[in-house]
PDB file of N, CA and C in Angstrom:
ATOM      1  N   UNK A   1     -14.364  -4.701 -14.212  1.00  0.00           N
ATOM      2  CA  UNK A   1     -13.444  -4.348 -13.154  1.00  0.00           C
ATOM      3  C   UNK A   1     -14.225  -3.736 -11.995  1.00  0.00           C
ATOM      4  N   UNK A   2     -13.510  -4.038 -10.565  1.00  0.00           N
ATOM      5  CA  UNK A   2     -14.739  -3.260  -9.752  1.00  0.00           C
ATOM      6  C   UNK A   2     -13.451  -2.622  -8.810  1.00  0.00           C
ATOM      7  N   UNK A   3     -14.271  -1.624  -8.561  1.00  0.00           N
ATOM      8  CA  UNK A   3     -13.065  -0.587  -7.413  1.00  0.00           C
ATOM      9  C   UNK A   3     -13.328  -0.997  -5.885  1.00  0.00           C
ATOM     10  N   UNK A   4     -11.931  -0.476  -5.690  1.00  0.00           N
ATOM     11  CA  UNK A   4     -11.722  -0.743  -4.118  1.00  0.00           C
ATOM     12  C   UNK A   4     -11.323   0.524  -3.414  1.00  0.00           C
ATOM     13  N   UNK A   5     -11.664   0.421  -2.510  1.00  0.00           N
ATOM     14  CA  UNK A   5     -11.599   1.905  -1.357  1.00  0.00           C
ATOM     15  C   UNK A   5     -10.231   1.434  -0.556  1.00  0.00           C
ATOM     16  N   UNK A   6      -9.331   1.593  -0.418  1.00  0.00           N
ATOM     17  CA  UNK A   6      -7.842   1.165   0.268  1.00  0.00           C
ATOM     18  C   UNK A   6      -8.390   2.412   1.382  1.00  0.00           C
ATOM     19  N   UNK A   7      -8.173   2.229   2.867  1.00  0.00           N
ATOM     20  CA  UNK A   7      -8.454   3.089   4.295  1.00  0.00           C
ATOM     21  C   UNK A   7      -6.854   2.704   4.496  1.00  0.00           C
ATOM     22  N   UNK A   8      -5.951   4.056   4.556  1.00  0.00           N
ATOM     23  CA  UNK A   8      -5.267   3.847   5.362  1.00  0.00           C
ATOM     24  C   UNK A   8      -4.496   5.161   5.725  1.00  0.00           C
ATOM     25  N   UNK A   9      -3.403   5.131   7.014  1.00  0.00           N
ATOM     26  CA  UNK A   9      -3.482   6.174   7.798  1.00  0.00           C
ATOM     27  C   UNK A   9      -1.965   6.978   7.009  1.00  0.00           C
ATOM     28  N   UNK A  10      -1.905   7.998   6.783  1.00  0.00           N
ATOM     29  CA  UNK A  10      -1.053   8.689   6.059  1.00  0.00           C
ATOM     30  C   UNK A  10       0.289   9.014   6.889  1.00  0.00           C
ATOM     31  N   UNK A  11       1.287   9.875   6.693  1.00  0.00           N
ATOM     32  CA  UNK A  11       2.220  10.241   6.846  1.00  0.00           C
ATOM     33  C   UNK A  11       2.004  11.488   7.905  1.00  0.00           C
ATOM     34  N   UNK A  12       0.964  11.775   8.084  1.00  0.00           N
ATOM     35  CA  UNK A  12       0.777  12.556   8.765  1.00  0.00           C
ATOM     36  C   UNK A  12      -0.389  12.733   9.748  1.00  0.00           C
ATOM     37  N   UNK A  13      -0.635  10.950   9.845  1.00  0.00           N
ATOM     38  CA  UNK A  13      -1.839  10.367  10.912  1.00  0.00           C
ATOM     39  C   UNK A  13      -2.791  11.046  10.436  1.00  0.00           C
ATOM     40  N   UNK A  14      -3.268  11.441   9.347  1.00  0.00           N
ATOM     41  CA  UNK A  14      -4.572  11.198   8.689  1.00  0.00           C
ATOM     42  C   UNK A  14      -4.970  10.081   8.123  1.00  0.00           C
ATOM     43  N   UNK A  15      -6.826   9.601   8.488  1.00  0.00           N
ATOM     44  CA  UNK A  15      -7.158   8.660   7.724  1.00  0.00           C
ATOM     45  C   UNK A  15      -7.515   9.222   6.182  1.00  0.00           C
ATOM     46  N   UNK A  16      -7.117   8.154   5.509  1.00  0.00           N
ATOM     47  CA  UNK A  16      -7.168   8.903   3.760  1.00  0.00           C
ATOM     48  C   UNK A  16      -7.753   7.041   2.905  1.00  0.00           C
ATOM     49  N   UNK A  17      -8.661   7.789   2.485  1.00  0.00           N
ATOM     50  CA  UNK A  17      -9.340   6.875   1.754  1.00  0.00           C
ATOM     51  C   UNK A  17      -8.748   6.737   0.260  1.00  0.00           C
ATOM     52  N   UNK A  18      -8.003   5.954  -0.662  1.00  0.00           N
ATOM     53  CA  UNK A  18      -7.545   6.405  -2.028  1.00  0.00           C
ATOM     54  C   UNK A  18      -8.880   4.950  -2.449  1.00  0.00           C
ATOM     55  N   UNK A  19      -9.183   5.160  -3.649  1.00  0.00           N
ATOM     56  CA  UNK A  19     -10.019   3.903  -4.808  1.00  0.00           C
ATOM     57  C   UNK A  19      -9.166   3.947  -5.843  1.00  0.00           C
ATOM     58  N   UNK A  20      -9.433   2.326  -5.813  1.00  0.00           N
ATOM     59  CA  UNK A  20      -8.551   2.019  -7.011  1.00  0.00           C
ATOM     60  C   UNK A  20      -9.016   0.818  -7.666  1.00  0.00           C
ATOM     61  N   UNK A  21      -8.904   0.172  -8.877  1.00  0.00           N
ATOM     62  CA  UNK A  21      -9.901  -0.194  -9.496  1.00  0.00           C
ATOM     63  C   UNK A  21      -9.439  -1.547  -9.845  1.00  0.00           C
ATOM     64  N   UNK A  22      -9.688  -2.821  -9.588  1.00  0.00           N
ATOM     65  CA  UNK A  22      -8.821  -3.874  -9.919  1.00  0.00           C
ATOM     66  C   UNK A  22      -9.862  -5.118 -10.336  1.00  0.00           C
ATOM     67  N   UNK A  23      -9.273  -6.661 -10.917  1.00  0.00           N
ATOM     68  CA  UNK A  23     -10.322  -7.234 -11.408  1.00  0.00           C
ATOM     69  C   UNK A  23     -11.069  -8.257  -9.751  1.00  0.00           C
ATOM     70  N   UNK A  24     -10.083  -8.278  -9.055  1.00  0.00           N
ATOM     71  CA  UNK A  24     -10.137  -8.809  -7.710  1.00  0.00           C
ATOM     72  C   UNK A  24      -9.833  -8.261  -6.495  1.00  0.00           C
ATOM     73  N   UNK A  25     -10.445  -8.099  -5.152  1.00  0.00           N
ATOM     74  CA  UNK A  25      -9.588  -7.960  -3.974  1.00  0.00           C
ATOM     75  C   UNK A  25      -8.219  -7.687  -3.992  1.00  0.00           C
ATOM     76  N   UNK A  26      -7.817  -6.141  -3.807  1.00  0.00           N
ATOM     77  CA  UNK A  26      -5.803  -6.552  -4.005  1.00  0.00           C
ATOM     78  C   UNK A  26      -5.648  -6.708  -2.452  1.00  0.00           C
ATOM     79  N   UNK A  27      -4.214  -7.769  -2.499  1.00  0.00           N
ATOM     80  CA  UNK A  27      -3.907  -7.938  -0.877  1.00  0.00           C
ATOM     81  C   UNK A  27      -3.006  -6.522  -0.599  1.00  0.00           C
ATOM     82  N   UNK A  28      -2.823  -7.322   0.420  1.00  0.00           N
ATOM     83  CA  UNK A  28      -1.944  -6.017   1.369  1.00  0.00           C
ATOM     84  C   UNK A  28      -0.847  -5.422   0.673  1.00  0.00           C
ATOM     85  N   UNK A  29      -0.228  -6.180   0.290  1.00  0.00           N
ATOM     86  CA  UNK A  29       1.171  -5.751  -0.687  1.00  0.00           C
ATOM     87  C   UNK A  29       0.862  -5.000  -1.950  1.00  0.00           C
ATOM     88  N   UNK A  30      -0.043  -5.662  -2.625  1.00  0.00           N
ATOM     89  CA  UNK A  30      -0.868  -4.822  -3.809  1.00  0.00           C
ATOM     90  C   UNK A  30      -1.188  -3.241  -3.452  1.00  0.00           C
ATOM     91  N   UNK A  31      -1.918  -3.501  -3.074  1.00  0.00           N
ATOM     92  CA  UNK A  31      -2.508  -2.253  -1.727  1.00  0.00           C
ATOM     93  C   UNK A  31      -1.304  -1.415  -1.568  1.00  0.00           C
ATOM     94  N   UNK A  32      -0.379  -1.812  -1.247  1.00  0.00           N
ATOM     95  CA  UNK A  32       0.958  -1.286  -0.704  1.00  0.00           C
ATOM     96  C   UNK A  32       1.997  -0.548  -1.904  1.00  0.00           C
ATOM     97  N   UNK A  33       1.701  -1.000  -2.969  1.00  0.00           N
ATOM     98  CA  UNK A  33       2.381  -1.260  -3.636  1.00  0.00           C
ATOM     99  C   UNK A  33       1.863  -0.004  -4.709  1.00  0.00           C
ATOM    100  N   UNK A  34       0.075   0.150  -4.508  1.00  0.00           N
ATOM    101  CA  UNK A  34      -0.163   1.000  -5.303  1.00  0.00           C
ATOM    102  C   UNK A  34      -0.837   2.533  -4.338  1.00  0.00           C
ATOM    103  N   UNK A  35      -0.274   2.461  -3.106  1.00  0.00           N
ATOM    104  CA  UNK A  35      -0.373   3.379  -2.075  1.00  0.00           C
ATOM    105  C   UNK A  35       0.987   4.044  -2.448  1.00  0.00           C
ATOM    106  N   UNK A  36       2.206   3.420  -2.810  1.00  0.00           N
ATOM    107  CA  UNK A  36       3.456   3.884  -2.475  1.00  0.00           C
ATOM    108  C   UNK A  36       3.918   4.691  -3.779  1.00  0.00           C
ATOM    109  N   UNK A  37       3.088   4.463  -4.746  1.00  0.00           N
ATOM    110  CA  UNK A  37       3.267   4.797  -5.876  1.00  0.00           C
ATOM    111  C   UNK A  37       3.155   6.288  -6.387  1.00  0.00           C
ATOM    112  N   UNK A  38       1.799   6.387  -5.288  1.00  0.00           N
ATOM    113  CA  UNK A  38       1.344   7.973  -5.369  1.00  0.00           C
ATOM    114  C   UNK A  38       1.861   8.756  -3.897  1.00  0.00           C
ATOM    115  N   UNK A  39       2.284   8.324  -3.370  1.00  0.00           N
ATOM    116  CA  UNK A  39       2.911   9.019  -2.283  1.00  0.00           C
ATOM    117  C   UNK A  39       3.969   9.327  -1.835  1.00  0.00           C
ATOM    118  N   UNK A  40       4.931   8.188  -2.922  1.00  0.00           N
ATOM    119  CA  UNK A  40       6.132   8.270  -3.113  1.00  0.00           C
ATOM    120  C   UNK A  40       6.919   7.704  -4.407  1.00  0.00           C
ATOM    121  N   UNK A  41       6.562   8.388  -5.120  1.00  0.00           N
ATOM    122  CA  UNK A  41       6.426   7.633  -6.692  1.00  0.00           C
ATOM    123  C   UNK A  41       8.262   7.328  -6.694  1.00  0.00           C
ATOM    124  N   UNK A  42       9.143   8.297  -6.218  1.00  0.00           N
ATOM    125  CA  UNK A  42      10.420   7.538  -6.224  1.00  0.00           C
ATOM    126  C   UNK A  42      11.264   6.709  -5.917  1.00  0.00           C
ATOM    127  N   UNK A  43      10.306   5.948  -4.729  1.00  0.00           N
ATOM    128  CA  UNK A  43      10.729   4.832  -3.383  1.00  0.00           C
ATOM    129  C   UNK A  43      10.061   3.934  -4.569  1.00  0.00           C
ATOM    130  N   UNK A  44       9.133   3.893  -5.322  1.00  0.00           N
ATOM    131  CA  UNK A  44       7.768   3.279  -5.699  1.00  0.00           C
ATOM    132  C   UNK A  44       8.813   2.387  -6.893  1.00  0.00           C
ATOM    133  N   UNK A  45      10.093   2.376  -7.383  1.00  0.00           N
ATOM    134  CA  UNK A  45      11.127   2.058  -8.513  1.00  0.00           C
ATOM    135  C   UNK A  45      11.675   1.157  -7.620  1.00  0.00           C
ATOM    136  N   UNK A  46      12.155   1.313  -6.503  1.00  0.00           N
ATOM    137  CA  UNK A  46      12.970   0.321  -5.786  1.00  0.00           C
ATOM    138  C   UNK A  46      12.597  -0.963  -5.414  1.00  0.00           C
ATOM    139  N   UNK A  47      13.523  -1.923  -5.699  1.00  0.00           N
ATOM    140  CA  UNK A  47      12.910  -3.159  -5.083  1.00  0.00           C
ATOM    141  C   UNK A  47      12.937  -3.395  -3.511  1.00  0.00           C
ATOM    142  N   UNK A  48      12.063  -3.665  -2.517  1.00  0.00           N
ATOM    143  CA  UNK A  48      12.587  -3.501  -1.330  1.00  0.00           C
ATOM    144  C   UNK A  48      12.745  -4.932  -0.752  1.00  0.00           C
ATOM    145  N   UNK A  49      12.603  -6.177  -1.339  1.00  0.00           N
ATOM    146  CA  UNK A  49      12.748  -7.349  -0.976  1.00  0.00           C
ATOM    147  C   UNK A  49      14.154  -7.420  -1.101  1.00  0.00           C
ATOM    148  N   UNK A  50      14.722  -7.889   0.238  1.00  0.00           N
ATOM    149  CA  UNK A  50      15.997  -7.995   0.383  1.00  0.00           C
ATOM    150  C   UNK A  50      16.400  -9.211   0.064  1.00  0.00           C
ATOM    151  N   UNK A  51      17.709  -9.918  -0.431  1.00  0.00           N
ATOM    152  CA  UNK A  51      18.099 -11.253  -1.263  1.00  0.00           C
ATOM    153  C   UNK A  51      18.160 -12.306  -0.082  1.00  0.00           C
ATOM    154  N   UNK A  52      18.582 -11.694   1.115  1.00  0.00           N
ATOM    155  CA  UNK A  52      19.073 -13.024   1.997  1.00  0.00           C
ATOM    156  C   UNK A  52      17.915 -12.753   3.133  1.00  0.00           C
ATOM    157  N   UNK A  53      17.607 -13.707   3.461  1.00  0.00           N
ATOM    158  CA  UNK A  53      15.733 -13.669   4.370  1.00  0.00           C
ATOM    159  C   UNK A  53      14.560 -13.663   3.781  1.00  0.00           C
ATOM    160  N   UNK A  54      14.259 -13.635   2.431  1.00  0.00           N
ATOM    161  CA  UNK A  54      13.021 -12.750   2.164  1.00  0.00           C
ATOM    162  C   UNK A  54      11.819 -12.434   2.904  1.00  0.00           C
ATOM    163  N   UNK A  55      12.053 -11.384   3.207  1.00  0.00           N
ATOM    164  CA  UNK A  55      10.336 -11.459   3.952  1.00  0.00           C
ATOM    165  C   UNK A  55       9.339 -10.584   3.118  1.00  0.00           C
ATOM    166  N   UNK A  56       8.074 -11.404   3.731  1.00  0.00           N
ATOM    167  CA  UNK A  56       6.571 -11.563   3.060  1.00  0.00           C
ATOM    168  C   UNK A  56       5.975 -10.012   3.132  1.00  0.00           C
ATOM    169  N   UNK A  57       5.694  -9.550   2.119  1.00  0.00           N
ATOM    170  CA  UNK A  57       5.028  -8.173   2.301  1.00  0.00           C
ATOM    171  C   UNK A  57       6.322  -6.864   2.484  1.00  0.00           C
ATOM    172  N   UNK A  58       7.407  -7.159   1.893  1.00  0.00           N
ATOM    173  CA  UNK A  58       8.127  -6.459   1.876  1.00  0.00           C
ATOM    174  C   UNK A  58       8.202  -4.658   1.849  1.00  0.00           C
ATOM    175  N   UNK A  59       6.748  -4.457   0.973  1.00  0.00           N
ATOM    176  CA  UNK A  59       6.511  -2.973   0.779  1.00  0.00           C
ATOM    177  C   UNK A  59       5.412  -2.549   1.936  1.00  0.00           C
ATOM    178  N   UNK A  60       4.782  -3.605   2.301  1.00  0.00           N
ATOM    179  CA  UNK A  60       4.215  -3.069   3.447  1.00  0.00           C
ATOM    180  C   UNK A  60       5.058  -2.577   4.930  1.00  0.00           C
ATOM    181  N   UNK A  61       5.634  -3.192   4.522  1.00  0.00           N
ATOM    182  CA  UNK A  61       6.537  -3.174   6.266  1.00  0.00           C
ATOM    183  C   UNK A  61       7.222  -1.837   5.814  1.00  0.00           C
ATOM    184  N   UNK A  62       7.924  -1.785   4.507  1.00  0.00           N
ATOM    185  CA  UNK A  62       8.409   0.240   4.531  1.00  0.00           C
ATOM    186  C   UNK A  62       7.974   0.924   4.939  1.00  0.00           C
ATOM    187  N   UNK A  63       6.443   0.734   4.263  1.00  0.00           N
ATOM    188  CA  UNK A  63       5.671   1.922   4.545  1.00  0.00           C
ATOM    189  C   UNK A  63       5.727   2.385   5.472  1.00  0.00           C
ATOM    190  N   UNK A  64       5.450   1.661   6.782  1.00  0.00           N
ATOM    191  CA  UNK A  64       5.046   1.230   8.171  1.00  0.00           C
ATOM    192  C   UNK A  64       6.218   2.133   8.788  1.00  0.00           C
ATOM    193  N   UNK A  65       7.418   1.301   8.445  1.00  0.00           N
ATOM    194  CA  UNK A  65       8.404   1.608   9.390  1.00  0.00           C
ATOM    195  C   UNK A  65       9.084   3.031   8.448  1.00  0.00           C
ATOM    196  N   UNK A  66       9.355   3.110   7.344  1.00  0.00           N
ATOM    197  CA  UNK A  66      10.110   4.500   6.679  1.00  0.00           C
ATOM    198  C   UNK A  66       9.426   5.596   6.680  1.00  0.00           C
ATOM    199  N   UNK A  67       8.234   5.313   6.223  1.00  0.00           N
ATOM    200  CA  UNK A  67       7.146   6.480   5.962  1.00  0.00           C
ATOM    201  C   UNK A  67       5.597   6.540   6.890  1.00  0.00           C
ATOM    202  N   UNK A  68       5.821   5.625   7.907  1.00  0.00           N
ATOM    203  CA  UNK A  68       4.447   6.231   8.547  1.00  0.00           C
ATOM    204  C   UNK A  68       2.951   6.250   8.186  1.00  0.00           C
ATOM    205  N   UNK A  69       2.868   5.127   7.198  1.00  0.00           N
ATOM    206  CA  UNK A  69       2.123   5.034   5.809  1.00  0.00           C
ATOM    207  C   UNK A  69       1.566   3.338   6.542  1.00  0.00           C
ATOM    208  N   UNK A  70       0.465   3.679   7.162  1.00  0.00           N
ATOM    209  CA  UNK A  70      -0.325   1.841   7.335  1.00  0.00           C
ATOM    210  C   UNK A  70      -1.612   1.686   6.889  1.00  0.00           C
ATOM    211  N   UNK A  71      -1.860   0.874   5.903  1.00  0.00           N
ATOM    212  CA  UNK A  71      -2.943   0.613   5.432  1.00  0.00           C
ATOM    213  C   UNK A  71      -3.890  -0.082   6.634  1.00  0.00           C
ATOM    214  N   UNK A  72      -4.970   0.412   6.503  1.00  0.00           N
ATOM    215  CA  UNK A  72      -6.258   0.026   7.819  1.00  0.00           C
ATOM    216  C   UNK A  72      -7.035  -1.157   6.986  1.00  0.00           C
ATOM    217  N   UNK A  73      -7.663  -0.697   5.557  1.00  0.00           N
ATOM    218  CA  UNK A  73      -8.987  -1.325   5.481  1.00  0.00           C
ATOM    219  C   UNK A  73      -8.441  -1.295   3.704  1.00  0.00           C
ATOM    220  N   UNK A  74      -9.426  -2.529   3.558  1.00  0.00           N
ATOM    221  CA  UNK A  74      -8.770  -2.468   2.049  1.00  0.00           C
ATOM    222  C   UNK A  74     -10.877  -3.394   1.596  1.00  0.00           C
ATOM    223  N   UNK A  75     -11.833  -2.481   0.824  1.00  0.00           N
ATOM    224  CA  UNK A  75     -13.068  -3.119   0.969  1.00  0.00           C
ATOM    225  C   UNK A  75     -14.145  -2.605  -0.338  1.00  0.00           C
ATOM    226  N   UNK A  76     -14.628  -3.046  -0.816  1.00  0.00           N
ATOM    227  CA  UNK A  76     -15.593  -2.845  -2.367  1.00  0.00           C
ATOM    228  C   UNK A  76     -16.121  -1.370  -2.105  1.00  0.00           C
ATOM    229  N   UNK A  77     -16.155  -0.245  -2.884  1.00  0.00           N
ATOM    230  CA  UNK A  77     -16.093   1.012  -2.985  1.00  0.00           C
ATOM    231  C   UNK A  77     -17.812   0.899  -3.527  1.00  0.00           C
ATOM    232  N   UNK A  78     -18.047   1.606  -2.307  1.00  0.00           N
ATOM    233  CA  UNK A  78     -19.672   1.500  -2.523  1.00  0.00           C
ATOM    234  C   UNK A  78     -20.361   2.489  -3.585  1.00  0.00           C
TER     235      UNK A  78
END
């Protein structure tokens, strides 16, 4: 397994580096998905893909728009 350094800007416009350890590159949603988990472990239960439209990256766009939460950089943890 090799770790990844996720860069992204917090809830309170800090940059915050979290690592996290996976067998591949996680995409954005991954990323998103395990950003939201520790920052908001109770949003982190909900499904946020809505039934009629689906749109792509569903937990990213929360972040973004509910919580202020945008992932920058997602890159092999040196």
């Amino acid at each position: 397994m090799q770790k990844w350094q996720i860069t992204f800007v917090d809830d309170h416009g800090q940059k915050t580096v979290e690592e996290v350890t996976c067998d591949q590159k996680p995409s954005l949603e991954d990323a998103a998905h395990m950003i939201r988990s520790k920052l908001v472990p109770i949003a982190a239960e909900l499904d946020l893909n809505d039934l009629e439209g689906r749109k792509p990256e569903p937990t990213v766009k929360i972040l973004k728009d509910q919580n202020s939460i945008q992932i920058l950089d997602i890159s092999p943890a040196a």
